[in-house]
Protein backbone atom coordinates (compact mmCIF):
# COMPACT_ATOMS: atom_id res chain seq x y z
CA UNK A 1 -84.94 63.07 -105.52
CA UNK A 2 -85.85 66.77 -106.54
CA UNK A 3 -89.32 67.68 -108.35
CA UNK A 4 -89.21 70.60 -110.76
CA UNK A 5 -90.66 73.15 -107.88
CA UNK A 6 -87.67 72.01 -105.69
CA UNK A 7 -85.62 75.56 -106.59
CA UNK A 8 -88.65 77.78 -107.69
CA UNK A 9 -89.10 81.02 -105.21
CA UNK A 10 -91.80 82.65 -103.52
CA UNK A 11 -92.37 85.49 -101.10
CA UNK A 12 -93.00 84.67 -97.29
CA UNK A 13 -93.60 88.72 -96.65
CA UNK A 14 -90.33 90.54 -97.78
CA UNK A 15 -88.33 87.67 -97.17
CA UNK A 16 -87.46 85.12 -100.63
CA UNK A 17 -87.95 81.34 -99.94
CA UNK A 18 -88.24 77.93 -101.89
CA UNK A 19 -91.84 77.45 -102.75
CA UNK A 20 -91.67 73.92 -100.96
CA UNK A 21 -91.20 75.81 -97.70
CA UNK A 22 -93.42 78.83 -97.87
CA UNK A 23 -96.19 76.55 -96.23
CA UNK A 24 -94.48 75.42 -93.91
CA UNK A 25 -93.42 78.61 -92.24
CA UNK A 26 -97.05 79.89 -92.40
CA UNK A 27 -98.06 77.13 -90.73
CA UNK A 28 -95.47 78.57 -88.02
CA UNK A 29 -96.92 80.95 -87.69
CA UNK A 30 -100.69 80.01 -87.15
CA UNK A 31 -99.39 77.44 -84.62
CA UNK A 32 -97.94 80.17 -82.72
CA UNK A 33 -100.94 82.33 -82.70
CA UNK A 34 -103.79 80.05 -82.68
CA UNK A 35 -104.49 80.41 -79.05
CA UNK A 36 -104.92 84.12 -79.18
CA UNK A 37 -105.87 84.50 -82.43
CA UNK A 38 -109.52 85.88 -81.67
CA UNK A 39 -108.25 88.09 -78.95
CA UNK A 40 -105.82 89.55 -81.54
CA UNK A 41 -108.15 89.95 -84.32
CA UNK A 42 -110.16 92.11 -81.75
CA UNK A 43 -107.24 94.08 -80.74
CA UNK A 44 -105.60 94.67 -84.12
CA UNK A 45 -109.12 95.84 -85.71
CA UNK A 46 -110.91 97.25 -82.83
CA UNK A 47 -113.34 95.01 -83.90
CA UNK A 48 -114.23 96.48 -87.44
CA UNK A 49 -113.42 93.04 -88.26
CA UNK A 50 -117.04 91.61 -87.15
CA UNK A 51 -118.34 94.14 -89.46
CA UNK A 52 -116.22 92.90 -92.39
CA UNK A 53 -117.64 89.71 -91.93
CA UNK A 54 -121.05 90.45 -91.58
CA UNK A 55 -121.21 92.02 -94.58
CA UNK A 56 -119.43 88.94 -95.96
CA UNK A 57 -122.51 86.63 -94.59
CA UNK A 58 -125.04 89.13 -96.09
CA UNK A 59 -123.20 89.31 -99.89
CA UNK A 60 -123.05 85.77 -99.71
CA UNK A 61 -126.63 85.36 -100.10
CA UNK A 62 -127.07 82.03 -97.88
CA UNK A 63 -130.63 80.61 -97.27
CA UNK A 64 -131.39 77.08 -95.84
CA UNK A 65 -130.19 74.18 -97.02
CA UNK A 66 -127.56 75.22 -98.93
CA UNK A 67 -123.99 73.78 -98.69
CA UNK A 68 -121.53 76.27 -97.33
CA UNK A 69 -117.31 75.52 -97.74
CA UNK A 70 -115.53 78.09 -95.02
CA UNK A 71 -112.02 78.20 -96.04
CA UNK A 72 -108.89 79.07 -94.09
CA UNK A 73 -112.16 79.01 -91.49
CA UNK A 74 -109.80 79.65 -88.67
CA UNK A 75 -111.29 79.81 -85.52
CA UNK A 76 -115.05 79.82 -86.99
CA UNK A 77 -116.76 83.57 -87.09
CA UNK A 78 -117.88 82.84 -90.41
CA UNK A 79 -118.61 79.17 -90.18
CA UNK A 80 -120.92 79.91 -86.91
CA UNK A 81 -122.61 82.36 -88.88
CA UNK A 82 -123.44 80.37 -91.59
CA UNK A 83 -124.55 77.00 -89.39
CA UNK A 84 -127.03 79.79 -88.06
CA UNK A 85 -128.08 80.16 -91.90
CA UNK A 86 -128.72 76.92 -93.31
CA UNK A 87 -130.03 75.05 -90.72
CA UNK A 88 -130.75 71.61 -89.97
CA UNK A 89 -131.43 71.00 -93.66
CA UNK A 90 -127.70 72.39 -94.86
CA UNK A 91 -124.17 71.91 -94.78
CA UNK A 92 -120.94 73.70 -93.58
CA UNK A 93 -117.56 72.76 -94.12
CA UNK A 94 -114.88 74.68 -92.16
CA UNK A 95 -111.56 73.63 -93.82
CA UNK A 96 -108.05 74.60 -92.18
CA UNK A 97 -104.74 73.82 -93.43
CA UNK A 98 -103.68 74.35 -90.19
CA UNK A 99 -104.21 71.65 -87.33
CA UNK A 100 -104.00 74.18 -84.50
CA UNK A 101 -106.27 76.71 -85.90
CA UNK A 102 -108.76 74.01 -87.04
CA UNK A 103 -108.69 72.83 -83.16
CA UNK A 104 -109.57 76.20 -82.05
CA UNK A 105 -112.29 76.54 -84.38
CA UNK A 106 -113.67 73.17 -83.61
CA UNK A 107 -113.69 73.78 -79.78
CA UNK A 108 -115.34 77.09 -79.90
CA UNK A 109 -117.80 75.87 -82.08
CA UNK A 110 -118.96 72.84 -79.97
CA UNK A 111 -118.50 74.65 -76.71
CA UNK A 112 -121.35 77.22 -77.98
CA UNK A 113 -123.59 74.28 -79.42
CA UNK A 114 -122.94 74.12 -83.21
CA UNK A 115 -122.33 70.19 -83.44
CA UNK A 116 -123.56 70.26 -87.02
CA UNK A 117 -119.77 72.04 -88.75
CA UNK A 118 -117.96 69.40 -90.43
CA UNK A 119 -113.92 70.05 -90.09
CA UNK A 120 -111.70 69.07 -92.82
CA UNK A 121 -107.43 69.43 -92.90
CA UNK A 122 -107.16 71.22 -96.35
CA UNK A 123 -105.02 72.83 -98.70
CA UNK A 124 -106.78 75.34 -100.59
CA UNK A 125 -105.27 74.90 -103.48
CA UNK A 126 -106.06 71.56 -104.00
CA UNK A 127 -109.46 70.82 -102.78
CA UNK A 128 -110.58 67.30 -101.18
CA UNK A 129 -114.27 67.73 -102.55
CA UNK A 130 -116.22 66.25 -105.40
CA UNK A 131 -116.84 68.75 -108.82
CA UNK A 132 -120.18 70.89 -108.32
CA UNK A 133 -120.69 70.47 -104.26
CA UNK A 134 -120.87 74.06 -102.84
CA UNK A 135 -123.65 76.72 -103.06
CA UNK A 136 -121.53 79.25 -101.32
CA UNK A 137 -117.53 79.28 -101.01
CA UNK A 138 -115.66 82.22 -98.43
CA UNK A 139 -112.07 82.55 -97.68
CA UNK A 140 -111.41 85.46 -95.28
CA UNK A 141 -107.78 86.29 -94.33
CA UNK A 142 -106.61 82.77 -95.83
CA UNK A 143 -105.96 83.72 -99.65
CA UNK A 144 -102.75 86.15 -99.10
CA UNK A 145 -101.02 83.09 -97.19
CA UNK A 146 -101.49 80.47 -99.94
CA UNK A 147 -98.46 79.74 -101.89
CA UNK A 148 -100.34 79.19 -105.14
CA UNK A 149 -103.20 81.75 -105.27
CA UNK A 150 -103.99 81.15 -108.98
CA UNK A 151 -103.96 77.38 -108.07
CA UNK A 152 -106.43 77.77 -105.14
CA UNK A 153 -108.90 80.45 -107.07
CA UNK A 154 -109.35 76.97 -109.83
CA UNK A 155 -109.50 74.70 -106.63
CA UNK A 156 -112.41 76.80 -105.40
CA UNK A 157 -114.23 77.04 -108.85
CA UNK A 158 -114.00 73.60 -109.46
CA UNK A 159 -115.90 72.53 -106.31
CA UNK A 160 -118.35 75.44 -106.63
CA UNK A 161 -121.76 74.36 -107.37
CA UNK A 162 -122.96 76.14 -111.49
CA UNK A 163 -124.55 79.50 -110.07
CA UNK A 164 -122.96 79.16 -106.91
CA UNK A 165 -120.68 82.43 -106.01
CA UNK A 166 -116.69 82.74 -104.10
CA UNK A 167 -116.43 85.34 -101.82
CA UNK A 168 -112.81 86.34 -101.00
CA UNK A 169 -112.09 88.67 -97.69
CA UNK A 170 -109.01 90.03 -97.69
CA UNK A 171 -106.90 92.80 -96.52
CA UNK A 172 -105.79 94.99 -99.61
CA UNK A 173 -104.54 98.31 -100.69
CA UNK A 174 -105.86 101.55 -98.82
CA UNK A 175 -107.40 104.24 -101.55
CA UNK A 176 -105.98 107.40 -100.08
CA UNK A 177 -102.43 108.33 -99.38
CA UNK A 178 -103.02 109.64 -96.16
CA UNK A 179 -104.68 106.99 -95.12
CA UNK A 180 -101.72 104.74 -96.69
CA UNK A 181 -99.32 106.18 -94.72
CA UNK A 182 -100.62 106.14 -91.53
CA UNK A 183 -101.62 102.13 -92.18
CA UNK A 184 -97.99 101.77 -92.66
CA UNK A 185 -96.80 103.49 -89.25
CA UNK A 186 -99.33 101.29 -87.82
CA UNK A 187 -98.76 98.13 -88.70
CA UNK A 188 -95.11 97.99 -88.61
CA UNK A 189 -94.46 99.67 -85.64
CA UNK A 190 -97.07 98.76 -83.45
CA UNK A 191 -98.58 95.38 -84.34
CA UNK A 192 -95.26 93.66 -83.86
CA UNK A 193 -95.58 95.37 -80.45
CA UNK A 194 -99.04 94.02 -79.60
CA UNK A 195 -98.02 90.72 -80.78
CA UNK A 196 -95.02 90.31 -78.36
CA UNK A 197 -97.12 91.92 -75.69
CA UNK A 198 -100.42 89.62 -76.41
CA UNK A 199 -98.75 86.46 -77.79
CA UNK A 200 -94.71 86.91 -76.99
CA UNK A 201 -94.35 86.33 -80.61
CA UNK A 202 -93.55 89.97 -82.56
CA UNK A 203 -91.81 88.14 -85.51
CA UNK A 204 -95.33 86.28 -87.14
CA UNK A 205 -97.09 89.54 -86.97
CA UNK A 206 -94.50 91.74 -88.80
CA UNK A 207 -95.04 88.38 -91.65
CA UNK A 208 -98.89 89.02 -91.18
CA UNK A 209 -97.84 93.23 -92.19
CA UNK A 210 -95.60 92.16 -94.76
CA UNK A 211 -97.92 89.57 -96.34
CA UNK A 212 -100.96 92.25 -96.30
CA UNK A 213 -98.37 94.34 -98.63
CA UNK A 214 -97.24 91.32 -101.34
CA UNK A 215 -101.07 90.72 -101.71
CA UNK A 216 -102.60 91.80 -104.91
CA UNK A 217 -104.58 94.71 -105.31
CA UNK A 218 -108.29 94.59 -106.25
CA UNK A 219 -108.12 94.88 -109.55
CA UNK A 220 -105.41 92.29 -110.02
CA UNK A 221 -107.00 90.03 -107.75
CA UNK A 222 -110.53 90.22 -109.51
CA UNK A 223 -108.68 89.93 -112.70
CA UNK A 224 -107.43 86.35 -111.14
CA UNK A 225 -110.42 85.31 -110.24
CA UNK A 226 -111.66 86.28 -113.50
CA UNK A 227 -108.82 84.05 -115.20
CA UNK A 228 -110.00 81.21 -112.75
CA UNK A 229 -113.09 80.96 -114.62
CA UNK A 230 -115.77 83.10 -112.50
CA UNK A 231 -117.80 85.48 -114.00
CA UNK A 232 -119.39 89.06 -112.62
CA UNK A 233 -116.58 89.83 -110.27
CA UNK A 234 -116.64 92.56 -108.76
CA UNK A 235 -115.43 94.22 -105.25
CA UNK A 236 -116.70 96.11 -102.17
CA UNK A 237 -113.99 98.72 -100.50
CA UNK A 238 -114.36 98.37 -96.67
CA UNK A 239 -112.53 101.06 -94.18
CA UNK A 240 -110.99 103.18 -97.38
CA UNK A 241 -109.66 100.23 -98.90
CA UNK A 242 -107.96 98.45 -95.95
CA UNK A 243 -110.26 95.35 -96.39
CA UNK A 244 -111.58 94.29 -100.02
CA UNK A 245 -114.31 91.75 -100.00
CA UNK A 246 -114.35 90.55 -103.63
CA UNK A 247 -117.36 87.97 -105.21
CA UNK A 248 -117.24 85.90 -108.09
CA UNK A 249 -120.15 83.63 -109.50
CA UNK A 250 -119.78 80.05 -111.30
């Protein structure tokens, strides 16, 4: 038995595939580079990528006892960050899709004391929350893998708290074509290579180069989120552009 989506196309990086399976493959991936994830992110970044996120924590305006929903929370930086925020009094959610990253995450979490994170299995487009819960919403790195962004960005409003604001991290198009260029030599040539030296696995990070270059830009992206239903979108450029961190309030 067939649904209507059974034939529709999407892209997983440069390559065409049945919608039904683009999910599937990213979750191949993840599996394969759970383990080393961190050390990658480290490696591939030179650790700009704490910075990125800190300035995520800081725009997202968090204060105690608010209810915090960390998604495609990976192995925890932000959800960590955020326990440290709202305290005793507040919530965080740290929702996966994937069962390998979401063990990584949990592990870290509870081997450096934070026994408070709730973990939750979760597609983002389809959120397994109640209308109105959230204060604060963040997906960092998680929205350019998600078959159905447009689906997701409603997901997310929907469970966003009236006043409460979406923050979206995501890798996105550099502003100057030097810069552009030299982005390009980099991560096709040698972030395949540190990923089969690091993690014997070259093939999931040329997908994680092609998938930065399918995502949309920041104007088309804060025009989505815009169509989603939030209102005063706007969008910080981080390191020329490589990095956009985009907000949207409810």
């Amino acid at each position: 038995m067939t649904t209507p989506h059974d034939n529709d196309t999407t892209h997983f990086g440069y390559k065409t595939v049945r919608t039904a399976e683009k999910a599937e493959k990213v979750a191949e991936v993840f599996h394969s580079v759970a383990a080393k994830y961190d050390l990658m992110n480290d490696l591939m970044s030179f650790g700009i990528h704490r910075l990125w996120k800190r300035f995520t924590i800081t725009l997202s305006g968090v204060r105690r006892g608010m209810q915090v929903l960390d998604i495609a929370g990976g192995t925890g930086d932000l959800a960590r960050a955020f326990a440290r925020e709202t305290g005793p009094s507040g919530r965080v959610v740290l929702a996966d899709i994937n069962a390998s990253m979401l063990n990584v995450g949990r592990d870290k979490l509870l081997d450096n004391g934070f026994s408070g994170v709730e973990y939750v299995q979760a597609n983002a487009e389809c959120l397994p929350f109640a209308d109105n819960t959230f204060d604060v919403i963040t997906i960092a790195f998680g929205l350019r893998n998600v078959t159905d962004k447009d689906a997701a960005l409603r997901s997310m409003y929907r469970v966003l708290k009236p006043g409460g604001r979406l923050l979206v991290l995501e890798f996105s198009k550099p502003l100057y074509g030097p810069l552009s260029k030299l982005y390009d030599a980099y991560s096709f040539s040698l972030l395949p290579a540190m990923g089969q030296l690091v993690t014997q696995d070259a093939e999931s990070y040329r997908y994680l180069a092609e998938s930065i270059r399918m995502h949309p830009d920041q104007e088309t992206l804060k025009g989505m989120m815009a169509a989603a239903g939030f209102v005063n979108c706007d969008y910080h450029n981080l390191t020329g552009g490589i990095v956009a961190l985009h907000r949207g309030f409810k």
